[in-house]
Protein backbone atom coordinates (compact mmCIF):
# COMPACT_ATOMS: atom_id res chain seq x y z
CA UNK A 1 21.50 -18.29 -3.10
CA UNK A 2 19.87 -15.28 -2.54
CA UNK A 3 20.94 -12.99 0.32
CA UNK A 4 17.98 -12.35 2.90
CA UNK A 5 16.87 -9.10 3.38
CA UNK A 6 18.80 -6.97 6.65
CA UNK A 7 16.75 -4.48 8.99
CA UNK A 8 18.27 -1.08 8.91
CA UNK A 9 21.21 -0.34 10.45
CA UNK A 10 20.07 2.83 12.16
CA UNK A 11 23.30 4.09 12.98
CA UNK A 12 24.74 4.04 9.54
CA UNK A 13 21.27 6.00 8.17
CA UNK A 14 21.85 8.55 10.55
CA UNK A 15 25.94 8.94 9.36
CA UNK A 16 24.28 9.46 5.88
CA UNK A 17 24.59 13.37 4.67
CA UNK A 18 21.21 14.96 5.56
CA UNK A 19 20.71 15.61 1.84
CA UNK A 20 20.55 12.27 0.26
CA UNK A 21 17.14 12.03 1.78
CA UNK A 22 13.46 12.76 -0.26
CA UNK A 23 10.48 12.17 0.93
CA UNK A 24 8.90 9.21 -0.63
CA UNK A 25 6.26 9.67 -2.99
CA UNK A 26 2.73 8.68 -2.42
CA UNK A 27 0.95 5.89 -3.44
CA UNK A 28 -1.07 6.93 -6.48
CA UNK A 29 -4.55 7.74 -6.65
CA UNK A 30 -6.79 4.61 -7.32
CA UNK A 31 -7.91 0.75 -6.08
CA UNK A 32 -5.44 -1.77 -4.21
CA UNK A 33 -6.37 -4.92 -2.68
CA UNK A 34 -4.89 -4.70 0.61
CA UNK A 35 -5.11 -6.79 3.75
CA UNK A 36 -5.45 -5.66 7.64
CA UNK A 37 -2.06 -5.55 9.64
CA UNK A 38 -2.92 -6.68 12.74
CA UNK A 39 -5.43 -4.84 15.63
CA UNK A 40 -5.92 -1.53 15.42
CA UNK A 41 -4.66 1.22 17.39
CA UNK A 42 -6.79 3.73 19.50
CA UNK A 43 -6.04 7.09 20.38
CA UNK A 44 -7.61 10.65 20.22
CA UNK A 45 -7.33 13.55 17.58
CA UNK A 46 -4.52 15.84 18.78
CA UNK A 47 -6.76 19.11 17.43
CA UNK A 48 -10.30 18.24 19.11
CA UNK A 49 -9.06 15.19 20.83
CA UNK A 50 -11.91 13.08 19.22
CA UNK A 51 -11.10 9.42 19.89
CA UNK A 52 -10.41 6.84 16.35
CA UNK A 53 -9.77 3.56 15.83
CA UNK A 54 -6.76 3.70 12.99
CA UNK A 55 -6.41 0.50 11.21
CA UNK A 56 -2.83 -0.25 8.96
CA UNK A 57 -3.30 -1.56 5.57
CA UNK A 58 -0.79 -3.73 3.91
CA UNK A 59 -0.75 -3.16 -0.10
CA UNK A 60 -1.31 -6.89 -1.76
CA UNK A 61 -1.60 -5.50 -4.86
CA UNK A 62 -2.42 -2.28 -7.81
CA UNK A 63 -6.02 -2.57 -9.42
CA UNK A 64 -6.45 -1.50 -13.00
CA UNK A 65 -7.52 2.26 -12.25
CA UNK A 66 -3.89 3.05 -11.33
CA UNK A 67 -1.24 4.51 -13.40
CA UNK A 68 1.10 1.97 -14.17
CA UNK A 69 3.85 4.31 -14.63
CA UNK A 70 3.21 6.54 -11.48
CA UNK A 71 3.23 3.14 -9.54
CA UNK A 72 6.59 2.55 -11.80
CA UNK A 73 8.15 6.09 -10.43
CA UNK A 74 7.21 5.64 -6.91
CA UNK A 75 9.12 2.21 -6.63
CA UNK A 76 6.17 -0.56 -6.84
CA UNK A 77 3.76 -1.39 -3.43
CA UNK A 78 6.07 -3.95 -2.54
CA UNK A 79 6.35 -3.51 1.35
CA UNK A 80 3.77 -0.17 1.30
CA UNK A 81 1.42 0.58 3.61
CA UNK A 82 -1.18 2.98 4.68
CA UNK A 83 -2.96 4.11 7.56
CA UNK A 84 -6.51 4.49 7.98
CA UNK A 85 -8.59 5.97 11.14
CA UNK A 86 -12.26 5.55 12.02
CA UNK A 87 -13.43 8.76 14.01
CA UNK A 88 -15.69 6.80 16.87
CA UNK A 89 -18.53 9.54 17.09
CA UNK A 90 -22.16 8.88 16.68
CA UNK A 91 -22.27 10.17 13.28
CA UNK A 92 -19.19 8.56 12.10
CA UNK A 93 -19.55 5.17 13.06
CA UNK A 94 -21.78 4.05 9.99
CA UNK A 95 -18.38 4.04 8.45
CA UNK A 96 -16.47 1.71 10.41
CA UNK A 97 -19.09 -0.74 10.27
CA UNK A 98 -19.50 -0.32 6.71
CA UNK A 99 -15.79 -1.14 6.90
CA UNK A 100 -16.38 -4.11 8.71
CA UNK A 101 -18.98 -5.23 6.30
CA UNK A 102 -16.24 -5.12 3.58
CA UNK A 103 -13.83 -7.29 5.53
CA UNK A 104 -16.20 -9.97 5.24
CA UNK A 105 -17.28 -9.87 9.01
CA UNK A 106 -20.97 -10.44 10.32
CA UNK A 107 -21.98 -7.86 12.17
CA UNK A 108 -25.52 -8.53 12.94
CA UNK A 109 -25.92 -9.06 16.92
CA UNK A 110 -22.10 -8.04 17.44
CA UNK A 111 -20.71 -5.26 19.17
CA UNK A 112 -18.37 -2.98 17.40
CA UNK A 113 -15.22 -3.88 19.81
CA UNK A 114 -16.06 -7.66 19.28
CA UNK A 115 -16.13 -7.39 15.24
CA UNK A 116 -12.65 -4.84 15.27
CA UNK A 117 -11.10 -8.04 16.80
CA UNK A 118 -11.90 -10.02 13.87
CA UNK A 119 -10.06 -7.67 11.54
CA UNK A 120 -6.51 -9.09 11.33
CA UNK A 121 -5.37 -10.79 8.22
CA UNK A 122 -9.02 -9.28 6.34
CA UNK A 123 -8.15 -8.69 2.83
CA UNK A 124 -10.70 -5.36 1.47
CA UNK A 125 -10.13 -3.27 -1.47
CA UNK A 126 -8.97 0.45 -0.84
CA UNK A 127 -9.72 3.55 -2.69
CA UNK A 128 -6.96 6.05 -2.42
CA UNK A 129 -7.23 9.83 -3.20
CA UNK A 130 -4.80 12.30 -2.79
CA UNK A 131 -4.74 15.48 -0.75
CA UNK A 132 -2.44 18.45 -0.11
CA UNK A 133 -1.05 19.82 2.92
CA UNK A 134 -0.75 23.82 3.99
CA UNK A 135 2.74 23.59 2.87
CA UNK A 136 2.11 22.42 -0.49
CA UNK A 137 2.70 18.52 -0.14
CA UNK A 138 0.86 15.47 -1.33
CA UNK A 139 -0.51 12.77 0.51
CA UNK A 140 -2.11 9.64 0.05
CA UNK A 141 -5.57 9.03 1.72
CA UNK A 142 -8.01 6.44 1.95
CA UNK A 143 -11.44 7.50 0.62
CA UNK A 144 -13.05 4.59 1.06
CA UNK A 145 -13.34 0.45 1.06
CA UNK A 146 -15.24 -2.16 -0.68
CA UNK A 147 -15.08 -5.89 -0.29
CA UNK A 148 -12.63 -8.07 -2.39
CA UNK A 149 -15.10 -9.25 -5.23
């Protein structure tokens, strides 16, 4: 019988030797399905303090237009996620609804608020792109959505 999986024992990761840590790779560039984990969290920008909506994608599943072997060498998008915010400005907002749109939810004669409430459990196909930090360091970003054909 298989042994279920534990939560981490947080005590016995922080006993580990500081140096048997990396940070993890990102998810390579390209398409996932994914679905939305739960509401969405709102906060502000800590730079302009411009107020998002971040939504957390869970990775279902690799599309065709990523590299298998990158995928391979970053362990598989079993139990990966990613983050994605919504800047709530009047230019900006095309963006999140265009989001919404993708999720599958009517948005015709619905407010915003109402609609982000419908999110949860929304399976959407994710674009991801990388970018690099100031110090040289590569990140995964989503560029954009599209709807689960």
């Amino acid at each position: 019988m298989a042994k279920a999986a534990q939560a981490p024992n947080f005590g016995a990761l922080l006993d580990k030797p500081a140096t048997d840590f990396e940070a993890p790779k990102p998810l390579p560039a390209g398409s996932y399905v994914a679905v939305v984990a739960g509401l969405p969290r709102f906060d502000k920008s800590s730079k302009k303090q411009t107020e998002f909506v971040e939504f957390t994608y869970n990775i279902l599943k690799p599309l065709d237009d990523v590299d298998p072997d990158e995928l391979k060498e970053m362990g598989g998008v079993q139990g990966k996620s990613i983050r994605n915010p919504y800047y709530i400005t009047e230019d900006s907002l095309y963006r999140l609804r265009e989001f919404l749109e993708h999720c599958g939810i009517e948005v015709d004669g619905v407010s915003l608020r109402t609609a982000i409430d419908e999110t949860p459990g929304k399976q959407i196909v994710i674009f991801i792109g990388h970018e690099a930090t100031e110090d040289g360091r590569t990140f995964a970003r989503v560029r954009r959505t599209a709807p689960v054909e």
